[in-house]
Protein backbone atom coordinates (compact mmCIF):
# COMPACT_ATOMS: atom_id res chain seq x y z
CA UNK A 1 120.85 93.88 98.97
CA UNK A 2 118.25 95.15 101.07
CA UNK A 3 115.42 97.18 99.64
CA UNK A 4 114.43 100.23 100.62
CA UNK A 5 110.92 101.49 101.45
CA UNK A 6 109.09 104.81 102.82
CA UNK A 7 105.84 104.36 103.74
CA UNK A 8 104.50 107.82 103.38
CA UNK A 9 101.32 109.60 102.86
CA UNK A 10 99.43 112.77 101.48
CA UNK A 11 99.79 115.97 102.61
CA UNK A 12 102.83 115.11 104.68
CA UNK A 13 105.55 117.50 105.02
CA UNK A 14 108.07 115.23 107.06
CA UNK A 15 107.20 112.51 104.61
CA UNK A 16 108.17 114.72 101.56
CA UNK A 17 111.64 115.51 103.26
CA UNK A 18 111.92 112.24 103.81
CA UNK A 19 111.94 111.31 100.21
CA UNK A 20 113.78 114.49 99.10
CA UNK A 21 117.17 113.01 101.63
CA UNK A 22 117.01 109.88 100.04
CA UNK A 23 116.55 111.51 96.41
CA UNK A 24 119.60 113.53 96.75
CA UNK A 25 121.89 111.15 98.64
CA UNK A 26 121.02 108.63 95.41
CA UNK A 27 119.10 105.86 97.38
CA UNK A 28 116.80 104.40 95.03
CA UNK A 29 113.14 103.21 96.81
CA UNK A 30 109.83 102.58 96.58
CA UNK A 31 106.91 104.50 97.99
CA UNK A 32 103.80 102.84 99.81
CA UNK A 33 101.09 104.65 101.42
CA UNK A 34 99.50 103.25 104.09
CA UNK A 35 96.53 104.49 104.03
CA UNK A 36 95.61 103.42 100.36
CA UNK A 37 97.78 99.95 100.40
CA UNK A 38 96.21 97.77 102.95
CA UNK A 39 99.02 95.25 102.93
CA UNK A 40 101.44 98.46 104.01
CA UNK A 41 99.11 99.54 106.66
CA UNK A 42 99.14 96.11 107.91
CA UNK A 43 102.53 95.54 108.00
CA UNK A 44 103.11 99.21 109.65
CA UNK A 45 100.26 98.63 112.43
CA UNK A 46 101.99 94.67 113.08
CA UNK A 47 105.06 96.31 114.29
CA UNK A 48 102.77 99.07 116.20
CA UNK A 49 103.48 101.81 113.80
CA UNK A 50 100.72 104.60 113.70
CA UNK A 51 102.94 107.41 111.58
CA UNK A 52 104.68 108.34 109.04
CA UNK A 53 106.79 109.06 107.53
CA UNK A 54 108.61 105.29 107.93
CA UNK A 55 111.75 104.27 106.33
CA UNK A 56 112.26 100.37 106.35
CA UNK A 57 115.91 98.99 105.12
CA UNK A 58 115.40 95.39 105.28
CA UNK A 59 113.98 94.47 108.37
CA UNK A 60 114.93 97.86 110.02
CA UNK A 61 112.41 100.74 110.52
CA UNK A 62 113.33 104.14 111.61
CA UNK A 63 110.06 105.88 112.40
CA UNK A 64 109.86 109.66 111.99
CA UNK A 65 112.14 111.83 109.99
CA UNK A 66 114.81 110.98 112.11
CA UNK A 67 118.45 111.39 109.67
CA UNK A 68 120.64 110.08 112.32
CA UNK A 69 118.73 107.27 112.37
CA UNK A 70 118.29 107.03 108.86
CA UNK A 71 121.83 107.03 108.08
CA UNK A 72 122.57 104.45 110.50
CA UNK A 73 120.51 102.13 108.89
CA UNK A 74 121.51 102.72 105.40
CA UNK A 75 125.26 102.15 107.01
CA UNK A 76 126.64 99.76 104.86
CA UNK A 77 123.60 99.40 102.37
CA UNK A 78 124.48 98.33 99.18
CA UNK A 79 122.42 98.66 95.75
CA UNK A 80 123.91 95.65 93.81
């Protein structure tokens, strides 16, 4: 099982539409922001990530609210 995690912050639209696809397609994850969790702005700004929103499925990030890519890496994601 691979967890899933948007790193998203305040006051961003994409972010919230981000959250809202994965809400009502039933993916369950957690929320870090990066500008109040220092260990998620580290971890963002390691793999040369300066936006959000940021979806990461395992080791996978797809930066931006991009659904294509979103549903590519949730492509055989399981809960259990």
């Amino acid at each position: 099982m691979s967890e899933i995690t948007v790193f998203s912050t305040a006051l961003c639209a994409p972010c919230e539409l981000m959250k809202a696809w994965l809400t009502e397609h039933e993916y369950p994850f957690t929320v870090r922001d990066p500008m109040m969790d220092e260990e998620a702005g580290e971890l963002l700004e390691s793999h040369d990530i300066r936006t959000t929103p940021v979806m990461l499925v395992g080791e996978r990030f797809v930066v931006g609210l991009d659904i294509a890519g979103m549903e590519l890496a949730l492509t055989g994601w399981n809960a259990n």
